[in-house]
PDB file of N, CA and C in Angstrom:
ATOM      1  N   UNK A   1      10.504 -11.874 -19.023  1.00  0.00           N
ATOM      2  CA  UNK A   1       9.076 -11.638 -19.019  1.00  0.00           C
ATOM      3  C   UNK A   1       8.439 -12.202 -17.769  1.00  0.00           C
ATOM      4  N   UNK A   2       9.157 -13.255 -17.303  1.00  0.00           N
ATOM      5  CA  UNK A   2       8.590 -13.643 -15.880  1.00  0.00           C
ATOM      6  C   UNK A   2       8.787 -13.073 -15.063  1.00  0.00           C
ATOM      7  N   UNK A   3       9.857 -11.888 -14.969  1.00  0.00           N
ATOM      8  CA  UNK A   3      10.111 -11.181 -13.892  1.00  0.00           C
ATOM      9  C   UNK A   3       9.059 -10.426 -13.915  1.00  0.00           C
ATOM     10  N   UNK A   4       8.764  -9.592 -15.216  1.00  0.00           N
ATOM     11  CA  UNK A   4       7.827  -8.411 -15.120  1.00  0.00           C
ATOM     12  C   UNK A   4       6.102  -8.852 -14.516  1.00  0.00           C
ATOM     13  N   UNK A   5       6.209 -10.143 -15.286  1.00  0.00           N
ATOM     14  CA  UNK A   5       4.827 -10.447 -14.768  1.00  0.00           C
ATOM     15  C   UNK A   5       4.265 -10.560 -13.035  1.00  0.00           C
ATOM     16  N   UNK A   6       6.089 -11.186 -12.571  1.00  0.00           N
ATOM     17  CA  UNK A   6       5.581 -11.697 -11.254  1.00  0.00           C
ATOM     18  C   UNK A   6       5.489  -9.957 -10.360  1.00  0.00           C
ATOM     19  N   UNK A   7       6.649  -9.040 -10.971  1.00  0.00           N
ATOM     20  CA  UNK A   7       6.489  -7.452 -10.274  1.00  0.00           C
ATOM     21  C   UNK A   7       5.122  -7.217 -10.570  1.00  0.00           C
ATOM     22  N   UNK A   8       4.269  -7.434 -11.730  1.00  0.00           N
ATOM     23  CA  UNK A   8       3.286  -6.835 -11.727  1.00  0.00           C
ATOM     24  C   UNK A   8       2.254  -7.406 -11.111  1.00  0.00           C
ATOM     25  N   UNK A   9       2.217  -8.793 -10.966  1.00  0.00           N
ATOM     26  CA  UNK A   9       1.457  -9.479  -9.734  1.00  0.00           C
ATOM     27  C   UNK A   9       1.598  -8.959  -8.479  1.00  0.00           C
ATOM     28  N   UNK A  10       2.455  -8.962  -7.992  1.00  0.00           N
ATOM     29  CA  UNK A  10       2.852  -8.423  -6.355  1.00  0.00           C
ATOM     30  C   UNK A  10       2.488  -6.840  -6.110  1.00  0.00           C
ATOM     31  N   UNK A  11       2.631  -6.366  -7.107  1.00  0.00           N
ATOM     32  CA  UNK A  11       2.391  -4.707  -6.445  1.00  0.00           C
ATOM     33  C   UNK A  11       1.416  -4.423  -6.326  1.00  0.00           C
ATOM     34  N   UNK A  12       0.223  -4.888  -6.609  1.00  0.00           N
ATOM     35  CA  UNK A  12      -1.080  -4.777  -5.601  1.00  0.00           C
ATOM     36  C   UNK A  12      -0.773  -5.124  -4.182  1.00  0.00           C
ATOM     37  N   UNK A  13      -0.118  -6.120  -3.537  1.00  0.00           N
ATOM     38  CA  UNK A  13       0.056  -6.602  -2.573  1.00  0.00           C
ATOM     39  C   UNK A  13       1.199  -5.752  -1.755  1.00  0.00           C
ATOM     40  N   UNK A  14       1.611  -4.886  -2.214  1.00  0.00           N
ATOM     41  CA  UNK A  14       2.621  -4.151  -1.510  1.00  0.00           C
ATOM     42  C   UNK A  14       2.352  -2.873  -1.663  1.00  0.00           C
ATOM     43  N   UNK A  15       1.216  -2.185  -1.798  1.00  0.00           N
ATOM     44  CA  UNK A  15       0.772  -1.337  -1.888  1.00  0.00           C
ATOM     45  C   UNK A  15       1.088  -0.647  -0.513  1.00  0.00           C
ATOM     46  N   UNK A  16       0.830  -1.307   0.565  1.00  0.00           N
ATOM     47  CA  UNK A  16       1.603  -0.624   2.035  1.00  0.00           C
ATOM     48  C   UNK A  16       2.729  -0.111   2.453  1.00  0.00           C
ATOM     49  N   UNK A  17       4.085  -0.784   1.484  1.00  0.00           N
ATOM     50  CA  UNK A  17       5.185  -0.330   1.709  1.00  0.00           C
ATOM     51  C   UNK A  17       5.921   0.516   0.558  1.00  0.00           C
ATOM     52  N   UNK A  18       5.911   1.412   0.711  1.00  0.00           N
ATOM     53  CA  UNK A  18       6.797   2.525  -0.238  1.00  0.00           C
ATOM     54  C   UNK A  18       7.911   1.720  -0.936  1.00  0.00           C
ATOM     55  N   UNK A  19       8.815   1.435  -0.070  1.00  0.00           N
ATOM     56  CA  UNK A  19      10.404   0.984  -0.651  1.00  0.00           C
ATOM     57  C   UNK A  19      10.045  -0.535  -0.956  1.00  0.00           C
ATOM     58  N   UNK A  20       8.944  -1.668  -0.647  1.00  0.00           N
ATOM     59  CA  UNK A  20       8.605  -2.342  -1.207  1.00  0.00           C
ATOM     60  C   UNK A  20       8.196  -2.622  -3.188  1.00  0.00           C
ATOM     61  N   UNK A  21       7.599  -1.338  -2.878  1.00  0.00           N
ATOM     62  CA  UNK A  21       6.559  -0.958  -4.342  1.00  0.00           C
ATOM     63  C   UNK A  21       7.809  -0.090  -5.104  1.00  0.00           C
ATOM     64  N   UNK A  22       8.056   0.201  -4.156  1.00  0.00           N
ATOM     65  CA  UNK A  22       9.248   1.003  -5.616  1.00  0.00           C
ATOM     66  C   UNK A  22      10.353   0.073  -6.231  1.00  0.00           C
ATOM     67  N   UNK A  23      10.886  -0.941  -5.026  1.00  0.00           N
ATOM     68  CA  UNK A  23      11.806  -2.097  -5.907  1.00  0.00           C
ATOM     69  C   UNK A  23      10.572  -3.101  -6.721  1.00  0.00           C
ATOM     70  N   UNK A  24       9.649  -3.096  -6.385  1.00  0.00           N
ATOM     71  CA  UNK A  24       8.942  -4.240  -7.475  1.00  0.00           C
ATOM     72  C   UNK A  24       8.697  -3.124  -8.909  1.00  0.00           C
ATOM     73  N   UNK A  25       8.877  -1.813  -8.994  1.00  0.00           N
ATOM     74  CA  UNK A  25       8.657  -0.910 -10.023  1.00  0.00           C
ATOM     75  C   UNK A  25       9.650  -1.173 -10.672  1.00  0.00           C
ATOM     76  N   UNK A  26      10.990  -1.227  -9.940  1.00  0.00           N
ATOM     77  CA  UNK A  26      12.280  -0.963 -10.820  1.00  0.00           C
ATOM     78  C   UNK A  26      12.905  -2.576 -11.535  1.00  0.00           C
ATOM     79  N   UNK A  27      12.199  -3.553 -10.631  1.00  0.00           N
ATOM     80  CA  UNK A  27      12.177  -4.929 -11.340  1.00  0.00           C
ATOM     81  C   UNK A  27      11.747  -5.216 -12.583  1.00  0.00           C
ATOM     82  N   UNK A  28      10.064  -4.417 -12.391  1.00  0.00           N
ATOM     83  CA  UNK A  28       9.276  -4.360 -13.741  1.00  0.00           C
ATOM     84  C   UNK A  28      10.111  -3.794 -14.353  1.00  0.00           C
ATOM     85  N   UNK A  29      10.357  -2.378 -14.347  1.00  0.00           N
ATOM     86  CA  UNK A  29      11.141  -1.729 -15.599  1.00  0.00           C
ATOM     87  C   UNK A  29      12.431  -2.332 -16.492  1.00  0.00           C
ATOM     88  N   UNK A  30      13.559  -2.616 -15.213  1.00  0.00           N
ATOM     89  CA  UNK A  30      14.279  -3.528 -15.779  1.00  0.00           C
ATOM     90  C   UNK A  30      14.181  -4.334 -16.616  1.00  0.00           C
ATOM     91  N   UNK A  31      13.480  -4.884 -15.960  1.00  0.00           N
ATOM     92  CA  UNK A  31      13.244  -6.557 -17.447  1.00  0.00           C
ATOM     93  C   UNK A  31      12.278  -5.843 -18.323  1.00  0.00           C
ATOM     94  N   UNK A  32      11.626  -4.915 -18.334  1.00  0.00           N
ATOM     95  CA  UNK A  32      10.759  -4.681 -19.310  1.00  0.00           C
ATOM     96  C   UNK A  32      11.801  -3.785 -20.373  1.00  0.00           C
ATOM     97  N   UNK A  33      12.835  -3.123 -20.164  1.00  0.00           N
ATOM     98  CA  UNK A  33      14.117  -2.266 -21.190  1.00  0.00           C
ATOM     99  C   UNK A  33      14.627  -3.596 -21.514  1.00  0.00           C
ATOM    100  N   UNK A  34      15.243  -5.003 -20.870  1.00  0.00           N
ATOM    101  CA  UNK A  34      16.095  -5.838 -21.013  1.00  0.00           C
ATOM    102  C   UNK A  34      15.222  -6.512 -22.070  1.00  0.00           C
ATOM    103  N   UNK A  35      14.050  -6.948 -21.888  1.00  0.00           N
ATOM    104  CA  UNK A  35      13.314  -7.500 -22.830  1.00  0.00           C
ATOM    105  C   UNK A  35      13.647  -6.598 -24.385  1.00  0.00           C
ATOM    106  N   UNK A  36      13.415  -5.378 -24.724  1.00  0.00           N
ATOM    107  CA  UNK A  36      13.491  -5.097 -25.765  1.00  0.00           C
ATOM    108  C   UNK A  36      14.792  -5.204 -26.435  1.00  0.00           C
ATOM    109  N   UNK A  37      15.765  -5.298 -25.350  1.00  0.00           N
ATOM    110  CA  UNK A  37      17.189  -5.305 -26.639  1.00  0.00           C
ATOM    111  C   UNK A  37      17.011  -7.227 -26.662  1.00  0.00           C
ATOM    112  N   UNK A  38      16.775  -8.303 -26.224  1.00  0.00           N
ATOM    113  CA  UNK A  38      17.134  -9.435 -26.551  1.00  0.00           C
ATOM    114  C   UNK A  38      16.031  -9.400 -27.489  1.00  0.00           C
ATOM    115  N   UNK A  39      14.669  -8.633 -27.768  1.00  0.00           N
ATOM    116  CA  UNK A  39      13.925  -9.085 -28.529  1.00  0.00           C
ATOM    117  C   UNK A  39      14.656  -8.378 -30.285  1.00  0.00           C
ATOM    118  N   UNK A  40      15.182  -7.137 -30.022  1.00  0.00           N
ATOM    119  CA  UNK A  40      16.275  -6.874 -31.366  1.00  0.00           C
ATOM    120  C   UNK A  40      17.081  -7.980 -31.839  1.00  0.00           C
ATOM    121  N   UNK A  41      17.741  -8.127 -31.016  1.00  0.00           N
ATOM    122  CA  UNK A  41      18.736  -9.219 -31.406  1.00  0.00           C
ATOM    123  C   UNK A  41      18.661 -10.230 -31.831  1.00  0.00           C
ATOM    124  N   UNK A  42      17.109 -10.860 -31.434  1.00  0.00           N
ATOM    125  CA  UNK A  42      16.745 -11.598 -32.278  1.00  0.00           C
ATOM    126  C   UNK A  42      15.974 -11.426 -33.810  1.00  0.00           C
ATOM    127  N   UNK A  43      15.499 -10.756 -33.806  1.00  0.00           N
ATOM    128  CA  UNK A  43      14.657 -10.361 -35.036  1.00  0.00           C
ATOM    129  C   UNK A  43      15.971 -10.258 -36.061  1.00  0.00           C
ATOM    130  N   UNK A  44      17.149  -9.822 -35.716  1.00  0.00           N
ATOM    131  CA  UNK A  44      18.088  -9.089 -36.378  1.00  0.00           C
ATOM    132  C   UNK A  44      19.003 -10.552 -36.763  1.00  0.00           C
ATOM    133  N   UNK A  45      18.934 -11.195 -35.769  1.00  0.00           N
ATOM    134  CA  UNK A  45      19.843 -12.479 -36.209  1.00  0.00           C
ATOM    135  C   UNK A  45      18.703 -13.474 -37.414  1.00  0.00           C
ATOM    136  N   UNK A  46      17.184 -13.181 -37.060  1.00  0.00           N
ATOM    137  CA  UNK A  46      16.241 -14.462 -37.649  1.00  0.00           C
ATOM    138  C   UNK A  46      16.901 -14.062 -39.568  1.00  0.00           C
ATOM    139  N   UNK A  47      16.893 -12.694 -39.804  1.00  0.00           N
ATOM    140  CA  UNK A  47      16.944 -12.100 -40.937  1.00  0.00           C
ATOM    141  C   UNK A  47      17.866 -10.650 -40.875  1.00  0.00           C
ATOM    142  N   UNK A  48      19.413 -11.061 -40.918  1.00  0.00           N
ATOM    143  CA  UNK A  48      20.617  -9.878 -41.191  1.00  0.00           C
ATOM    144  C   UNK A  48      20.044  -9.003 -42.368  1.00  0.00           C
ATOM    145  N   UNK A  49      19.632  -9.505 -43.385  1.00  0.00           N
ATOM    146  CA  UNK A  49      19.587  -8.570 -44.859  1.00  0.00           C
ATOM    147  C   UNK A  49      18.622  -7.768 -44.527  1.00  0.00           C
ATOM    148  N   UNK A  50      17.216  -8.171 -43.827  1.00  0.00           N
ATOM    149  CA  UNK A  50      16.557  -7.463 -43.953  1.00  0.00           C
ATOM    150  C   UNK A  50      16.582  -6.565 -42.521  1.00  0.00           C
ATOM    151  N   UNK A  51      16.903  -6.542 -41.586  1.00  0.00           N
ATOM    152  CA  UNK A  51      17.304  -6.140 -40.482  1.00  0.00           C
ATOM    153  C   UNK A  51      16.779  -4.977 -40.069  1.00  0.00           C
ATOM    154  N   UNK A  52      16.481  -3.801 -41.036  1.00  0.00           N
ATOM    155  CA  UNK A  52      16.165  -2.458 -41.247  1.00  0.00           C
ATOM    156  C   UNK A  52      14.402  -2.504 -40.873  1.00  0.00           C
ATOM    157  N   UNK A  53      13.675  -3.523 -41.822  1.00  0.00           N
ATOM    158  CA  UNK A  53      12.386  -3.851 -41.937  1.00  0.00           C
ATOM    159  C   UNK A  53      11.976  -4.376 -40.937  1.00  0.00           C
ATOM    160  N   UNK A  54      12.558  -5.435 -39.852  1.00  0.00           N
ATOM    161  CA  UNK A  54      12.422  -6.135 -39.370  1.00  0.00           C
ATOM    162  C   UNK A  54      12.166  -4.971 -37.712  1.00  0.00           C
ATOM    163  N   UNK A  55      13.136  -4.325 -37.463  1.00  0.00           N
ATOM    164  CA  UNK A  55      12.985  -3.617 -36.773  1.00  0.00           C
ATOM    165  C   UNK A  55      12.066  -2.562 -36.753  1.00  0.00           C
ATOM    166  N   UNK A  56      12.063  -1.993 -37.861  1.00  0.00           N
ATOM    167  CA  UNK A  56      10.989  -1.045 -37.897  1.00  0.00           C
ATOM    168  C   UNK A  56       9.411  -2.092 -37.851  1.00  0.00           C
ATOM    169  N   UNK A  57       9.200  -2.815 -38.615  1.00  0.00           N
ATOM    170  CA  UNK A  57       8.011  -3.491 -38.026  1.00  0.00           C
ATOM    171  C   UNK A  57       7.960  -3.606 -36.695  1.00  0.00           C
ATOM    172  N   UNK A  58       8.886  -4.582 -36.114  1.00  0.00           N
ATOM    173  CA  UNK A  58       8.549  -4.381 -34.715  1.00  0.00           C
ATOM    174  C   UNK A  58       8.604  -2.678 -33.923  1.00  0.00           C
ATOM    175  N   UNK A  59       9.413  -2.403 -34.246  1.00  0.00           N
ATOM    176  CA  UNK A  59       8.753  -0.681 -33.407  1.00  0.00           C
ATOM    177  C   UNK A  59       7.688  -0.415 -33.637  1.00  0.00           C
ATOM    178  N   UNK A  60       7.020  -0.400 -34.891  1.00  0.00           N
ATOM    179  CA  UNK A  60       5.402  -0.736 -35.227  1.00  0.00           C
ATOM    180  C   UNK A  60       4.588  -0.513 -34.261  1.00  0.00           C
ATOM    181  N   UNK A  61       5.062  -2.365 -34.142  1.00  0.00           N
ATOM    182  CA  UNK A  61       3.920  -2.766 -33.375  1.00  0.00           C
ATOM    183  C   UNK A  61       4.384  -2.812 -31.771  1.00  0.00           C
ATOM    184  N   UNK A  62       4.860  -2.106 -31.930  1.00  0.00           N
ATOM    185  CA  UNK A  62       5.577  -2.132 -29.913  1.00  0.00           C
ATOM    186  C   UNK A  62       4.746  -0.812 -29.664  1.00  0.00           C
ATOM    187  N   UNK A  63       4.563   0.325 -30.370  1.00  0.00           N
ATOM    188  CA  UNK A  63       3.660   1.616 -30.519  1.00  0.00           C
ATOM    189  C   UNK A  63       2.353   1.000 -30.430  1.00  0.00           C
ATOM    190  N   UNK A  64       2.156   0.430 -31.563  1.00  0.00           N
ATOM    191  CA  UNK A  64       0.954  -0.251 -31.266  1.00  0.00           C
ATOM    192  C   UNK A  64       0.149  -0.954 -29.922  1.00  0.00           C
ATOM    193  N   UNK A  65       0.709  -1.683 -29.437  1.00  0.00           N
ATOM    194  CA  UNK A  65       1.180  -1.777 -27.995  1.00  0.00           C
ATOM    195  C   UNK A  65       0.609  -1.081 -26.970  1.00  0.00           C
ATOM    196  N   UNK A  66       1.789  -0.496 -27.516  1.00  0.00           N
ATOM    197  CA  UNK A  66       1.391   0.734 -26.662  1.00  0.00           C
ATOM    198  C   UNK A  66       0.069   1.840 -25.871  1.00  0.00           C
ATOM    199  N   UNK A  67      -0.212   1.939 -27.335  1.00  0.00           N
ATOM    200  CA  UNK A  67      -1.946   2.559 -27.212  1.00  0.00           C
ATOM    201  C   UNK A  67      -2.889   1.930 -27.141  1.00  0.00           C
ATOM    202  N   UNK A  68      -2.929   0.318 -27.623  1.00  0.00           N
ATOM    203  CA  UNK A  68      -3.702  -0.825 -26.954  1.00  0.00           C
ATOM    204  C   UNK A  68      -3.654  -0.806 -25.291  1.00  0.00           C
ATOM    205  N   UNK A  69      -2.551  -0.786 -24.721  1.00  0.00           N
ATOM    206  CA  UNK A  69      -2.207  -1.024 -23.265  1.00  0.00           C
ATOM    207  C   UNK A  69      -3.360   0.341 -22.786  1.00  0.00           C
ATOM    208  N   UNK A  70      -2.515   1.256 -23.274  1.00  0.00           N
ATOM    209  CA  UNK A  70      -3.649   2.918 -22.968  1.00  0.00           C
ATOM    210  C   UNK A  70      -5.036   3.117 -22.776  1.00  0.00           C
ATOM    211  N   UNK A  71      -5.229   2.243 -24.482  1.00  0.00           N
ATOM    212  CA  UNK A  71      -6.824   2.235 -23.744  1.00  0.00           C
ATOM    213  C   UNK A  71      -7.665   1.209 -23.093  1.00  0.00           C
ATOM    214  N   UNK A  72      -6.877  -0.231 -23.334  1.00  0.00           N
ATOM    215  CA  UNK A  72      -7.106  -1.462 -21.796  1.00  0.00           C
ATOM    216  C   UNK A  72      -6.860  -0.960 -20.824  1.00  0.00           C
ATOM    217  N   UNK A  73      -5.815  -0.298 -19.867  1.00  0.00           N
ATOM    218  CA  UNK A  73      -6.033   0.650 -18.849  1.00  0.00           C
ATOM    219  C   UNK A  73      -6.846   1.884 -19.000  1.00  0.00           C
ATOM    220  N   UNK A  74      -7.562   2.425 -19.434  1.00  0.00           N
ATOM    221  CA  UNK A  74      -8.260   3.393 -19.451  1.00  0.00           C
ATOM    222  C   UNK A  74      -9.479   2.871 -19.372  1.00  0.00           C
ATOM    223  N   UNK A  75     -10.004   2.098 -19.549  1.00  0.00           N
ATOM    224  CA  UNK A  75     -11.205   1.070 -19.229  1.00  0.00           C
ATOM    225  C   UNK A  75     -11.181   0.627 -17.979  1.00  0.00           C
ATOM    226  N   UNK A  76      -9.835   0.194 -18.083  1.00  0.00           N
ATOM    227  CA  UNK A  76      -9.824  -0.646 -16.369  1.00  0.00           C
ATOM    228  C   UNK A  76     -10.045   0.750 -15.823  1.00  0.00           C
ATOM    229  N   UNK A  77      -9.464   1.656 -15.411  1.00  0.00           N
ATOM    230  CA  UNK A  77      -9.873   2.563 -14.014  1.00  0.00           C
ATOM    231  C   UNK A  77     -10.875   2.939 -14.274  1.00  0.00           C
ATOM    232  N   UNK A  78     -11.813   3.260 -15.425  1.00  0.00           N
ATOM    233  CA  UNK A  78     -12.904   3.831 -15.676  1.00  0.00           C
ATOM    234  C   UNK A  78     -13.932   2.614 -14.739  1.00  0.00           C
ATOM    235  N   UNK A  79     -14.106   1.433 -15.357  1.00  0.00           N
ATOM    236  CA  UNK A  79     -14.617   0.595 -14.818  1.00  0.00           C
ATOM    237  C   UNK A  79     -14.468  -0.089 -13.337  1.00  0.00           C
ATOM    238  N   UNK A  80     -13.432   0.171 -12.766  1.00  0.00           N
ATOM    239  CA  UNK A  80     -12.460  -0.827 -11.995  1.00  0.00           C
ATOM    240  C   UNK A  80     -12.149   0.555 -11.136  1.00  0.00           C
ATOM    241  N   UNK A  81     -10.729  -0.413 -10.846  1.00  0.00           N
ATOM    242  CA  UNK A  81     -10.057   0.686 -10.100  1.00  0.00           C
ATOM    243  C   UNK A  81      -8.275   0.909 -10.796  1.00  0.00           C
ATOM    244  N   UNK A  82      -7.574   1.470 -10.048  1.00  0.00           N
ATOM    245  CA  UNK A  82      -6.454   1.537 -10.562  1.00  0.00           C
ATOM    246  C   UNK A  82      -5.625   0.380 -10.578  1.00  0.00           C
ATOM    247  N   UNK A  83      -5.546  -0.276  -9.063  1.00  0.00           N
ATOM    248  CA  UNK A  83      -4.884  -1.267  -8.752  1.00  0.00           C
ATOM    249  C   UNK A  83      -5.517  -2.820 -10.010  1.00  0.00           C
ATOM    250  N   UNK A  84      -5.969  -2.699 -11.122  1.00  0.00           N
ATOM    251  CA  UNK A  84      -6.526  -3.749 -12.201  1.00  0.00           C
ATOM    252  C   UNK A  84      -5.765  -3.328 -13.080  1.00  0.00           C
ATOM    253  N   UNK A  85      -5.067  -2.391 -13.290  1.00  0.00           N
ATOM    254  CA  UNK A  85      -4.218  -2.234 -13.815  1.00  0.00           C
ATOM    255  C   UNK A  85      -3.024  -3.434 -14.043  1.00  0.00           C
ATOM    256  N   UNK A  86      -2.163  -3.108 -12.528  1.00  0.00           N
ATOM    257  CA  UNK A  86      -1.211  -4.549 -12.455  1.00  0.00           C
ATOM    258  C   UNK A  86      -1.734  -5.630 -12.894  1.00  0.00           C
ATOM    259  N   UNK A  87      -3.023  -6.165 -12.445  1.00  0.00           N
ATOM    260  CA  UNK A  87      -3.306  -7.744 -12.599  1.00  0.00           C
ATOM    261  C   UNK A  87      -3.483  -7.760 -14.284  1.00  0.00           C
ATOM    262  N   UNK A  88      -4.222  -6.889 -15.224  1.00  0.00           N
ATOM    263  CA  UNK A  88      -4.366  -6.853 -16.431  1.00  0.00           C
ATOM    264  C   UNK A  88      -3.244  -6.932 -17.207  1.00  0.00           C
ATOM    265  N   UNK A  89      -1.984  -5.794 -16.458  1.00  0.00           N
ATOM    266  CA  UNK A  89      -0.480  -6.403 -17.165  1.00  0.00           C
ATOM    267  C   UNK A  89       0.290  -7.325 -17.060  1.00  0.00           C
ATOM    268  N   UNK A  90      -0.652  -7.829 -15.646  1.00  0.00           N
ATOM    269  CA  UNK A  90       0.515  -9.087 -15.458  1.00  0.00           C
ATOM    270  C   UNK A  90      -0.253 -10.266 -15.899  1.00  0.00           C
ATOM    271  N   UNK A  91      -1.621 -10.358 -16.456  1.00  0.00           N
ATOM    272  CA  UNK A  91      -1.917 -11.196 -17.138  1.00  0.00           C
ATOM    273  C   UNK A  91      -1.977 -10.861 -18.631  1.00  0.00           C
ATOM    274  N   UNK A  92      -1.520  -9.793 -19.030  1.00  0.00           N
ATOM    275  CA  UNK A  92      -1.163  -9.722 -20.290  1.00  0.00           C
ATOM    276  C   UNK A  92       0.541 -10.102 -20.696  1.00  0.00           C
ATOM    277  N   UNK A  93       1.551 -10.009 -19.738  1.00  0.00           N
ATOM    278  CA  UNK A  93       2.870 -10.513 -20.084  1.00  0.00           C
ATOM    279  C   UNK A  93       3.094 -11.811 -19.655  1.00  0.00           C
ATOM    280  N   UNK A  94       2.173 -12.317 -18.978  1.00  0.00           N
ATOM    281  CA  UNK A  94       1.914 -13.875 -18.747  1.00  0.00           C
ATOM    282  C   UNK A  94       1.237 -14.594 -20.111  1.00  0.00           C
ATOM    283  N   UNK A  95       0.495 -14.305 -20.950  1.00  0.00           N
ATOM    284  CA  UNK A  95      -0.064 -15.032 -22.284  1.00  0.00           C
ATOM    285  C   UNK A  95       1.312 -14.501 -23.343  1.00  0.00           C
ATOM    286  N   UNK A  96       1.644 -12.995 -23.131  1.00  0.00           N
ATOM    287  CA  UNK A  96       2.757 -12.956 -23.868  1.00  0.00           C
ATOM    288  C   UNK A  96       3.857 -14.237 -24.002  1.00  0.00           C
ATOM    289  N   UNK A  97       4.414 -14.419 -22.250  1.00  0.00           N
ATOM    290  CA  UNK A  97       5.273 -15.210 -22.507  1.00  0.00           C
ATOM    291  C   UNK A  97       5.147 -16.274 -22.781  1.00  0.00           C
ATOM    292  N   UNK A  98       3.835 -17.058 -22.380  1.00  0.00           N
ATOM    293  CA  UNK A  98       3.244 -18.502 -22.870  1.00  0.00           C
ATOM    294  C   UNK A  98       3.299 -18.296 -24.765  1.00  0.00           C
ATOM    295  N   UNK A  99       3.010 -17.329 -25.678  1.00  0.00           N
ATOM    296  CA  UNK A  99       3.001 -16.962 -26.572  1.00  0.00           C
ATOM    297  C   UNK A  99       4.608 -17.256 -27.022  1.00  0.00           C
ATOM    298  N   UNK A 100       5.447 -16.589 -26.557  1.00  0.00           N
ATOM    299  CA  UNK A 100       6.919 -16.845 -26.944  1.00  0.00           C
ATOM    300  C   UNK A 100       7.503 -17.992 -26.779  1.00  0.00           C
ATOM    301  N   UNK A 101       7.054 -19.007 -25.335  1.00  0.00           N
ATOM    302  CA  UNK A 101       7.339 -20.326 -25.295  1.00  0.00           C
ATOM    303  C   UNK A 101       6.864 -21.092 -26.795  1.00  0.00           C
ATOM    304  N   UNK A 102       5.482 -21.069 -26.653  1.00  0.00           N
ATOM    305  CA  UNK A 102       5.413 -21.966 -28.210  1.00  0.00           C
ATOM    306  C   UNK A 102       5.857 -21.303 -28.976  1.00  0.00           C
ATOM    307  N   UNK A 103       6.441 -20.607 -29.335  1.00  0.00           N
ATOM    308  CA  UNK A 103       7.197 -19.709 -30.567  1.00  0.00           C
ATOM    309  C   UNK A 103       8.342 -20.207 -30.930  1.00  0.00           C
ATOM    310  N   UNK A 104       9.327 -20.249 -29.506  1.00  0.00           N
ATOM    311  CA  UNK A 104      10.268 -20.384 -29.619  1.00  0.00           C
ATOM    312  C   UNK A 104      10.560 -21.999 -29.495  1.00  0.00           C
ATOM    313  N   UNK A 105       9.577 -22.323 -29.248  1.00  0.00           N
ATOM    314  CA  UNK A 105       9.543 -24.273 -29.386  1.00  0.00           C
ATOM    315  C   UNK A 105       9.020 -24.786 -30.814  1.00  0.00           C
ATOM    316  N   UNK A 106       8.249 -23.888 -31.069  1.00  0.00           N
ATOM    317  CA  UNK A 106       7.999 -24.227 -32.889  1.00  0.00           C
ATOM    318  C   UNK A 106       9.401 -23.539 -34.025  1.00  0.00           C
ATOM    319  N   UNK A 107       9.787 -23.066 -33.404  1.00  0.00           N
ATOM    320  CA  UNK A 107      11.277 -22.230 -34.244  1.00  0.00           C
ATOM    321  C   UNK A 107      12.319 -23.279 -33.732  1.00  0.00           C
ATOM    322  N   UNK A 108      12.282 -23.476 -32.905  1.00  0.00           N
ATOM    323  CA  UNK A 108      13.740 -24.364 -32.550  1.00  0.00           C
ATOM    324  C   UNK A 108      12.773 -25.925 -33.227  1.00  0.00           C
ATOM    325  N   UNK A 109      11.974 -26.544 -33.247  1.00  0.00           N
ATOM    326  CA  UNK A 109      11.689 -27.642 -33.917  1.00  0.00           C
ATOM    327  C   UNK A 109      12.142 -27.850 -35.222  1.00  0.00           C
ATOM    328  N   UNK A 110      11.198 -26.272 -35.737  1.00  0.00           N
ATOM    329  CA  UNK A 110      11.468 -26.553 -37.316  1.00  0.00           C
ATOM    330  C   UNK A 110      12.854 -26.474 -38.022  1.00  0.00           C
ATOM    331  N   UNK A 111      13.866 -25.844 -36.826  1.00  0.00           N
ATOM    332  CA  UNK A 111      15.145 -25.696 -37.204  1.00  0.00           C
ATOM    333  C   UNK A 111      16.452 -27.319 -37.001  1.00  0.00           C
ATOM    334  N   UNK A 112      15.432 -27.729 -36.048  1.00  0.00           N
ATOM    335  CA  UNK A 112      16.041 -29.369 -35.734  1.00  0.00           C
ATOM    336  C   UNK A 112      15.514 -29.982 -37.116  1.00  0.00           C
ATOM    337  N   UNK A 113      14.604 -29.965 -37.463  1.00  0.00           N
ATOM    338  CA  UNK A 113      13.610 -30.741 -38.719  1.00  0.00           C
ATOM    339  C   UNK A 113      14.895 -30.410 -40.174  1.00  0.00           C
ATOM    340  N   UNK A 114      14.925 -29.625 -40.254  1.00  0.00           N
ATOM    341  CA  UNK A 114      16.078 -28.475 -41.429  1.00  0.00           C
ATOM    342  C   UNK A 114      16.823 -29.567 -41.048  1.00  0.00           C
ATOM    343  N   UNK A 115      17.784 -29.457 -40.383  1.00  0.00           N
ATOM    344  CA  UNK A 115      19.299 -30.117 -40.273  1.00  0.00           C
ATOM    345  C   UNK A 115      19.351 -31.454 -40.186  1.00  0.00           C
TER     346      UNK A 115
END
């Protein structure tokens, strides 16, 4: 998630160079496909039995997501310009990942606390 955030920071700034902007595209994308299979794998390990539910919720809300993102960018260029785009995603996968840090520091606590 830090990768995607920092591609989506920079590509305003490289807006001049073609083969610049296209490797900070394929950075974003990368980690943004890589992100979804480690985020399966976990959901799938938190709860094996239910595994089925677990996934389909999250596809859910990854759709969900989705059309949130759609119409936060659709505001931004309406209002803005295009290039608010990047900074809006890259300050939206920046609270994401601050979001998963305490997540994953309150999950690994309560799992030290257990044992």
């Amino acid at each position: 998630m830090a990768v995607q955030a920092l591609a989506l920071a920079l590509l305003p700034a490289s807006s001049g160079s073609v083969i610049v902007t296209i490797m900070l595209i394929m950075f974003w994308a990368t980690s943004a496909w890589a992100f979804a299979l480690t985020q399966s794998f976990n959901l799938v390990s938190l709860a094996p039995e239910a595994s089925g539910i677990m996934l389909s919720m999250n596809s859910s809300f990854v759709q969900l997501g989705f059309a949130a993102g759609a119409g936060i960018g659709g505001i931004a260029v309406g209002g803005s310009s295009i290039m608010a785009i990047s900074w809006i995603g890259a300050a939206s996968v920046t609270f994401a990942d601050c979001i998963a840090v305490v997540s994953f520091g309150f999950t690994r606590s309560l799992s030290i606390a257990r044992d």
